[in-house]
N, C-alpha and C. Protein backbone atom coordinates (compact mmCIF):
# COMPACT_ATOMS: atom_id res chain seq x y z
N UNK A 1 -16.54 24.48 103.02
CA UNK A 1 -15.30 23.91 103.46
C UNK A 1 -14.94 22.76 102.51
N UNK A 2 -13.82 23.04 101.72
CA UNK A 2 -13.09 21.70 100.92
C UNK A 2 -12.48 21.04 101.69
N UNK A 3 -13.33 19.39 100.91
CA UNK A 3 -12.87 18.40 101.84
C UNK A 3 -10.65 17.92 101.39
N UNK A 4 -10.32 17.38 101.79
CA UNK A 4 -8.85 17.40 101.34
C UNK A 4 -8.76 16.13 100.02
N UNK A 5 -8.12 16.25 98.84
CA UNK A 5 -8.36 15.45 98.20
C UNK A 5 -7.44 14.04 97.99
N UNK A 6 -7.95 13.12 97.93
CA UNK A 6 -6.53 11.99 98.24
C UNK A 6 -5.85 12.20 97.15
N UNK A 7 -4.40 11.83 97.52
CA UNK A 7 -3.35 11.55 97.14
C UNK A 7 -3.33 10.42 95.80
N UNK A 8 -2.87 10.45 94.59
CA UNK A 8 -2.99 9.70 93.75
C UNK A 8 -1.47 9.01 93.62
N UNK A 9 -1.03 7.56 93.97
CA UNK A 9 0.18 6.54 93.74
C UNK A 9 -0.06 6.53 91.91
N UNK A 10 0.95 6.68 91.33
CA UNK A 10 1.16 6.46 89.89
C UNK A 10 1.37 5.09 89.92
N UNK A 11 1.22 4.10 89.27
CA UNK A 11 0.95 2.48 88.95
C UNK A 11 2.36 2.56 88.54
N UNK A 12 2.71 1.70 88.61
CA UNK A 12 4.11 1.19 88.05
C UNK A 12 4.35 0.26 86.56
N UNK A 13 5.19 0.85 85.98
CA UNK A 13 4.92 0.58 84.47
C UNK A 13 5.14 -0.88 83.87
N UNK A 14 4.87 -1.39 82.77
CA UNK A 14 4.57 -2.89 82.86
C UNK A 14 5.87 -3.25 82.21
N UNK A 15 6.08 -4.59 82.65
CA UNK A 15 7.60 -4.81 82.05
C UNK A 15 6.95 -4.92 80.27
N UNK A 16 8.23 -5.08 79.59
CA UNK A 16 8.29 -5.64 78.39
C UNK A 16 7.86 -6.79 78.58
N UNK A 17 6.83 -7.07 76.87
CA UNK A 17 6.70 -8.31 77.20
C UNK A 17 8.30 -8.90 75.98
N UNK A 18 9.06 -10.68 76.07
CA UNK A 18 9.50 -10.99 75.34
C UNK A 18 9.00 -11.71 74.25
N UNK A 19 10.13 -11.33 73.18
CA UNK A 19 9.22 -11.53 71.89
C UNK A 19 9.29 -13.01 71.81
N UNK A 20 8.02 -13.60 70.91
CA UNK A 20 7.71 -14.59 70.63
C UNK A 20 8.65 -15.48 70.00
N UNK A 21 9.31 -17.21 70.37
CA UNK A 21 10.16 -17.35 69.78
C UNK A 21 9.92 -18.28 68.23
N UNK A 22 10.61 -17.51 66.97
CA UNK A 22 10.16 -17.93 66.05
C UNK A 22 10.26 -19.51 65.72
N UNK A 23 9.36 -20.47 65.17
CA UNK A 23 9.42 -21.62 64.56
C UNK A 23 10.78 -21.78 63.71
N UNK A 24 11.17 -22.85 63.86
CA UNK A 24 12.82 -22.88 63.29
C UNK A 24 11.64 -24.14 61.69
N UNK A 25 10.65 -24.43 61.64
CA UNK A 25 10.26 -25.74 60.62
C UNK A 25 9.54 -24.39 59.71
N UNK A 26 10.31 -24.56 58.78
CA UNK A 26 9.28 -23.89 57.81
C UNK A 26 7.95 -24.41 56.68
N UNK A 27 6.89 -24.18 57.05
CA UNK A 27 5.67 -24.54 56.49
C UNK A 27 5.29 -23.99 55.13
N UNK A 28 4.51 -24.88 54.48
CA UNK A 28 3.50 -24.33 53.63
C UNK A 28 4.20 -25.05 51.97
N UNK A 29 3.39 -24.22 51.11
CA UNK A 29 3.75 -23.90 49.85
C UNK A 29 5.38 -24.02 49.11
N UNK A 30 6.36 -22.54 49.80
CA UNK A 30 7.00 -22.25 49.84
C UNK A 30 8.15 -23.19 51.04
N UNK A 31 7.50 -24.37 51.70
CA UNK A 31 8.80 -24.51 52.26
C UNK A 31 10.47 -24.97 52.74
N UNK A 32 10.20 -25.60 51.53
CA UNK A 32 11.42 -26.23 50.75
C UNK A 32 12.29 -25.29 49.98
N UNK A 33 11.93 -24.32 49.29
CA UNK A 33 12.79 -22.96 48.52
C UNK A 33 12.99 -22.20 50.45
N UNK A 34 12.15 -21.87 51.12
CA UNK A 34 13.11 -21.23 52.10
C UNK A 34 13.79 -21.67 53.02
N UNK A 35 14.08 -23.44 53.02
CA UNK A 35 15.01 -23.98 53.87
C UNK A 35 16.25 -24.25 53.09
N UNK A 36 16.15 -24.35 51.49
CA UNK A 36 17.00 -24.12 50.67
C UNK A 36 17.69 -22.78 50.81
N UNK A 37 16.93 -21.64 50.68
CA UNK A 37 17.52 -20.51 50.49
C UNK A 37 18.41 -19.45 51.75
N UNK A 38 17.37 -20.33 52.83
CA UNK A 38 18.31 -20.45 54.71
C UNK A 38 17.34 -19.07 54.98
N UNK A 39 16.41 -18.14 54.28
CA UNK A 39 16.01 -17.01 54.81
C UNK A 39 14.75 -17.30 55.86
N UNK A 40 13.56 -16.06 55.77
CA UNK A 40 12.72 -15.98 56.50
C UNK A 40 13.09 -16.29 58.12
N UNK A 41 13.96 -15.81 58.75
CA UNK A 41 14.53 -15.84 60.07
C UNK A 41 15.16 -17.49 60.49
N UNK A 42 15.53 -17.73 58.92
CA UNK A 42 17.14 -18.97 58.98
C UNK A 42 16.08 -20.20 59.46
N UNK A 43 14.82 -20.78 58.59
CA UNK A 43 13.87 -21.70 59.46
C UNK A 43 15.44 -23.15 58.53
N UNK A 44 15.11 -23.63 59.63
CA UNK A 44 16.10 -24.97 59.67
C UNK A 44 15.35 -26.11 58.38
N UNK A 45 14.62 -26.42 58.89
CA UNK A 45 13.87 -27.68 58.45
C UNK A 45 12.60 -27.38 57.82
N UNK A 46 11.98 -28.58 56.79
CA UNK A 46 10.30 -28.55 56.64
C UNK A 46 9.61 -29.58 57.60
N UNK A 47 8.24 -29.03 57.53
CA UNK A 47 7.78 -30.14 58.58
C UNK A 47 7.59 -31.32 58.32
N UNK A 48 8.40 -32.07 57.09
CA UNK A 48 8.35 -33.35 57.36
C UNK A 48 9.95 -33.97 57.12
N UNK A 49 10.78 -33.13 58.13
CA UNK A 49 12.00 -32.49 58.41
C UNK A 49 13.01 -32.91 57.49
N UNK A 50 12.73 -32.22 56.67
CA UNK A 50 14.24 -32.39 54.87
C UNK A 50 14.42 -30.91 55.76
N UNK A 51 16.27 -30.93 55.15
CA UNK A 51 16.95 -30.06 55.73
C UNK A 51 17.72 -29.58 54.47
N UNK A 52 18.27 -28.65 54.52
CA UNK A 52 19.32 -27.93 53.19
C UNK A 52 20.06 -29.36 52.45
N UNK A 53 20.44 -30.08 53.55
CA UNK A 53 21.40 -30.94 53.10
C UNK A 53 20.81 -32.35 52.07
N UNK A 54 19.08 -32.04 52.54
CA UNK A 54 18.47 -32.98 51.42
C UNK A 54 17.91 -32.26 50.28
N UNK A 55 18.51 -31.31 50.00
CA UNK A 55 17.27 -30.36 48.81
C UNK A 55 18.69 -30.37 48.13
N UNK A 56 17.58 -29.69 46.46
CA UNK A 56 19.01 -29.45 45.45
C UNK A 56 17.85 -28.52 44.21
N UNK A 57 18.55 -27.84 43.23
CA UNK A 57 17.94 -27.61 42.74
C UNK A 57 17.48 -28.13 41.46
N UNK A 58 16.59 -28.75 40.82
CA UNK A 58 16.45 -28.91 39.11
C UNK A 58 17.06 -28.24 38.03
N UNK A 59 16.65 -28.83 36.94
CA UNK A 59 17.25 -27.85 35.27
C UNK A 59 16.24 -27.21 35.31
N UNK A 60 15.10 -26.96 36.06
CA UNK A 60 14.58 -26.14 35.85
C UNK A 60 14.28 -25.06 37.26
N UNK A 61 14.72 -25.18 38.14
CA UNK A 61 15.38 -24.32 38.83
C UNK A 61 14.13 -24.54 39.75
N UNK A 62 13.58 -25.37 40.09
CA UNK A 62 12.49 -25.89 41.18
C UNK A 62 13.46 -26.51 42.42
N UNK A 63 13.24 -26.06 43.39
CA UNK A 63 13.55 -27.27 44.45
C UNK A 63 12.87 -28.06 44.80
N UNK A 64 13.77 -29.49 44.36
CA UNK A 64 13.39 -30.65 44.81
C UNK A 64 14.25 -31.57 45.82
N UNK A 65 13.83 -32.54 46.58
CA UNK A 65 14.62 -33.32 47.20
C UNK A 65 15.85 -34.40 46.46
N UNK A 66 17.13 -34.38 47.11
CA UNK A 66 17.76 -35.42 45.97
C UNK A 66 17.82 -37.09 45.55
N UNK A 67 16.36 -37.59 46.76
CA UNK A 67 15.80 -38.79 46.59
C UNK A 67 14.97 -38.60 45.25
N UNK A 68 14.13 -37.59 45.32
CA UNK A 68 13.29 -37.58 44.48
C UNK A 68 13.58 -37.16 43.05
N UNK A 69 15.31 -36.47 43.15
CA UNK A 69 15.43 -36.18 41.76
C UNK A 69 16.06 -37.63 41.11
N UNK A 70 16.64 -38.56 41.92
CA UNK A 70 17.20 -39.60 41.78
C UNK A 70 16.07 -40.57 40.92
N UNK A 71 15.28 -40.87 41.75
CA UNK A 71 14.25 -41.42 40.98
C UNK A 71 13.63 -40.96 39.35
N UNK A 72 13.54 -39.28 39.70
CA UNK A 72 12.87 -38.82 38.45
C UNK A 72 14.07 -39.51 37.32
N UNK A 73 15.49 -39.74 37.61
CA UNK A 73 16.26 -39.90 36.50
C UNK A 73 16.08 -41.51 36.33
N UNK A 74 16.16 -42.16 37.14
CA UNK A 74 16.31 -43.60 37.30
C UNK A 74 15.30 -43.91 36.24
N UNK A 75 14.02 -43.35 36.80
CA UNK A 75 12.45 -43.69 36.05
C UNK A 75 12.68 -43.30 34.46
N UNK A 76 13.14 -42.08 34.41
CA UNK A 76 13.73 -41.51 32.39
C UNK A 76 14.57 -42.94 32.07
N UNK A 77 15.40 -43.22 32.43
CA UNK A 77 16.43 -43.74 31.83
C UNK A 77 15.71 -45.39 31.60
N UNK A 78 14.77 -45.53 32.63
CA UNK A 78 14.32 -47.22 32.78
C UNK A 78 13.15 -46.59 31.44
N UNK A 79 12.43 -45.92 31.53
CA UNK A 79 11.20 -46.03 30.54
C UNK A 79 11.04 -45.06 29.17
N UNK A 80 11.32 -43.53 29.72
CA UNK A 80 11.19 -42.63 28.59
C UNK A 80 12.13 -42.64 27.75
N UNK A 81 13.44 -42.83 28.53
CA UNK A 81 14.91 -42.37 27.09
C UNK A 81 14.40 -43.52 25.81
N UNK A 82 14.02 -45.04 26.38
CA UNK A 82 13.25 -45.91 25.50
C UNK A 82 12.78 -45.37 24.42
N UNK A 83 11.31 -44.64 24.99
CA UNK A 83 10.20 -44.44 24.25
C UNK A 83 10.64 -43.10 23.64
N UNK A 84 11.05 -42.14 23.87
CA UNK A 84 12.00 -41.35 23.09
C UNK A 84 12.92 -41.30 22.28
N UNK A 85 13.81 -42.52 22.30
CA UNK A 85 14.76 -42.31 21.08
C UNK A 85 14.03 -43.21 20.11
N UNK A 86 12.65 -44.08 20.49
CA UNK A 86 11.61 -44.65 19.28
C UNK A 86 11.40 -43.61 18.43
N UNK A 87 10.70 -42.60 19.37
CA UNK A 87 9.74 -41.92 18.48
C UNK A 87 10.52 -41.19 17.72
N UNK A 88 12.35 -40.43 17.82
CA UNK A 88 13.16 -39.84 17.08
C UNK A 88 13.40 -40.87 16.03
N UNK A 89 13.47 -41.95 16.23
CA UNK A 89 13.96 -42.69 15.27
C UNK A 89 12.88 -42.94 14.48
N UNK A 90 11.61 -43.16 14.75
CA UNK A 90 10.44 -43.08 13.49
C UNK A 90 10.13 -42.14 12.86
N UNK A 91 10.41 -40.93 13.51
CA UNK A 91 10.39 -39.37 12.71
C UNK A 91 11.27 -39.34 11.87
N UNK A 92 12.29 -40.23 11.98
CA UNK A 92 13.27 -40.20 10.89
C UNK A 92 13.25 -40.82 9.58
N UNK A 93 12.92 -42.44 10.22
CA UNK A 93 12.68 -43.21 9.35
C UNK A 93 10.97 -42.23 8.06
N UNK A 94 9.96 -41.92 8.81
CA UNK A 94 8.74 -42.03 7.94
C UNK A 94 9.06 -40.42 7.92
N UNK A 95 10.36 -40.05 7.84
CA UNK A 95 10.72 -38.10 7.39
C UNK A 95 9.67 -36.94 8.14
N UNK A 96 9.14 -37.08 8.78
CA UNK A 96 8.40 -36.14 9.50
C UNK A 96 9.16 -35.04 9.72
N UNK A 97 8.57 -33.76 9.12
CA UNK A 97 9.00 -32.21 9.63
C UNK A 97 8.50 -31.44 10.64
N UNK A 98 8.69 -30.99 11.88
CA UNK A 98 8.03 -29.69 11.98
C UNK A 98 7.26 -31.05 13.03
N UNK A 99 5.85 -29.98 13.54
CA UNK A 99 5.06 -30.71 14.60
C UNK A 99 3.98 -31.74 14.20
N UNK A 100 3.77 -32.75 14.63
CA UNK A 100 3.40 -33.97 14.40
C UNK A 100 2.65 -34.90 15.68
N UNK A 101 1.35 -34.77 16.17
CA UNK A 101 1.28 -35.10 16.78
C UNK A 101 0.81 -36.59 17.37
N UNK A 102 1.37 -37.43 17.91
CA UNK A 102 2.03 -38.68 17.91
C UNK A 102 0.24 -39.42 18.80
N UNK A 103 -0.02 -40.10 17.54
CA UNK A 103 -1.33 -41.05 17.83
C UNK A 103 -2.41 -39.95 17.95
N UNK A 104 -2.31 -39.17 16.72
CA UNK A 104 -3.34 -38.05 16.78
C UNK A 104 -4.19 -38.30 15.76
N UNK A 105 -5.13 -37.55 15.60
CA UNK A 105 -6.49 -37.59 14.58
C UNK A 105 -5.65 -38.04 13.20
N UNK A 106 -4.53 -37.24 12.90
CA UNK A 106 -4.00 -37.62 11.46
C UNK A 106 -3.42 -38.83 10.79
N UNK A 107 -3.65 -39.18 9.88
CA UNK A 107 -2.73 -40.56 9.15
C UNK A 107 -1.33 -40.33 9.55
N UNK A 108 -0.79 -39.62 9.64
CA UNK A 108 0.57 -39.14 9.57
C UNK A 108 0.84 -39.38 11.16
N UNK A 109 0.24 -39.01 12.02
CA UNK A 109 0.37 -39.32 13.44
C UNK A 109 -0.31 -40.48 14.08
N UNK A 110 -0.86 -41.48 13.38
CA UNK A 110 -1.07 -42.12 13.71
C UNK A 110 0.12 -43.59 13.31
N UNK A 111 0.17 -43.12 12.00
CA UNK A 111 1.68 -43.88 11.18
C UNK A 111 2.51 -43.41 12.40
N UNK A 112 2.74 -42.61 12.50
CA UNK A 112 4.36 -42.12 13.76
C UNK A 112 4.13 -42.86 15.39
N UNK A 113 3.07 -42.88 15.70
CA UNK A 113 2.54 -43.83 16.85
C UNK A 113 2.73 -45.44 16.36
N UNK A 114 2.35 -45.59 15.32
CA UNK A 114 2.44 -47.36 15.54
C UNK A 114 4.33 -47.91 15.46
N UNK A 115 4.16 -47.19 14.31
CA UNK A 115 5.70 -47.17 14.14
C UNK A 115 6.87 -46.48 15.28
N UNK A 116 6.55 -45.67 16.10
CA UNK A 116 7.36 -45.52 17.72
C UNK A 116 6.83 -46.97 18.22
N UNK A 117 5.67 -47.26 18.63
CA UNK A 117 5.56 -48.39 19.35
C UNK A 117 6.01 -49.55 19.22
N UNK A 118 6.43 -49.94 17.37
CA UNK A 118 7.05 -51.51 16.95
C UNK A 118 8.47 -50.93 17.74
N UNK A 119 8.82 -50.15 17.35
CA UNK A 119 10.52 -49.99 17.90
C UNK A 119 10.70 -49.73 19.22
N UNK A 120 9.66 -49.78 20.11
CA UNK A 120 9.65 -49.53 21.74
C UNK A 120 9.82 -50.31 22.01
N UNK A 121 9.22 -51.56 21.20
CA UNK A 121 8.65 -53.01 21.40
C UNK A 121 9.86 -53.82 21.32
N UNK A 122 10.35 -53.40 20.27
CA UNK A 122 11.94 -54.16 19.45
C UNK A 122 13.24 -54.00 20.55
């Protein structure tokens, strides 16, 4: 004699779960080019919160902040344009061709070093 077999209730199916909501601060390496560039699901800010409106790009096509490019020029113009139009102007004066490297092993680069430095000085 078979006994009667129970009845099986089907479980009721699980909701969706909702998706995770993405970080609007974009991190890392990269995260200044993708708050510049607005992609990777539009992250707003970096985490030490510069926004599109503080980034810019370089002459050399890096993003940087426009405090920091400010400075990089401020700092050229207070020290290097100096020491740069010396050292053009001693390459001129002592005729130097071609590459020359400035306070190097050679007489010739070492002449081009003292002589940039009197006119850095001047």
């Amino acid at each position: 004699m078979a006994l009667p077999m129970k009845q099986i209730v089907m479980k009721k199916a699980m909701k969706a779960m909702k998706k995770k909501a993405v970080s609007k601060i974009a991190r890392g390496k990269l995260a200044k080019t993708i708050v510049f560039k607005g992609r990777k699901d539009f992250r707003e800010k970096t985490s030490t919160g510069l926004q599109k409106m503080h980034l810019m790009k370089n002459k050399r096509g890096k993003v940087v902040t426009k405090k920091q490019h400010a400075i990089g020029k401020a700092l050229f113009k207070k020290t290097g344009q100096r020491w740069l139009e010396a050292c053009v102007t001693a390459r001129r004066e002592l005729g130097v061709k071609g590459f020359c490297a400035i306070g190097g092993k050679s007489a010739q680069g070492k002449a081009l070093y003292a002589k940039a430095k009197s006119l850095y000085a001047a």
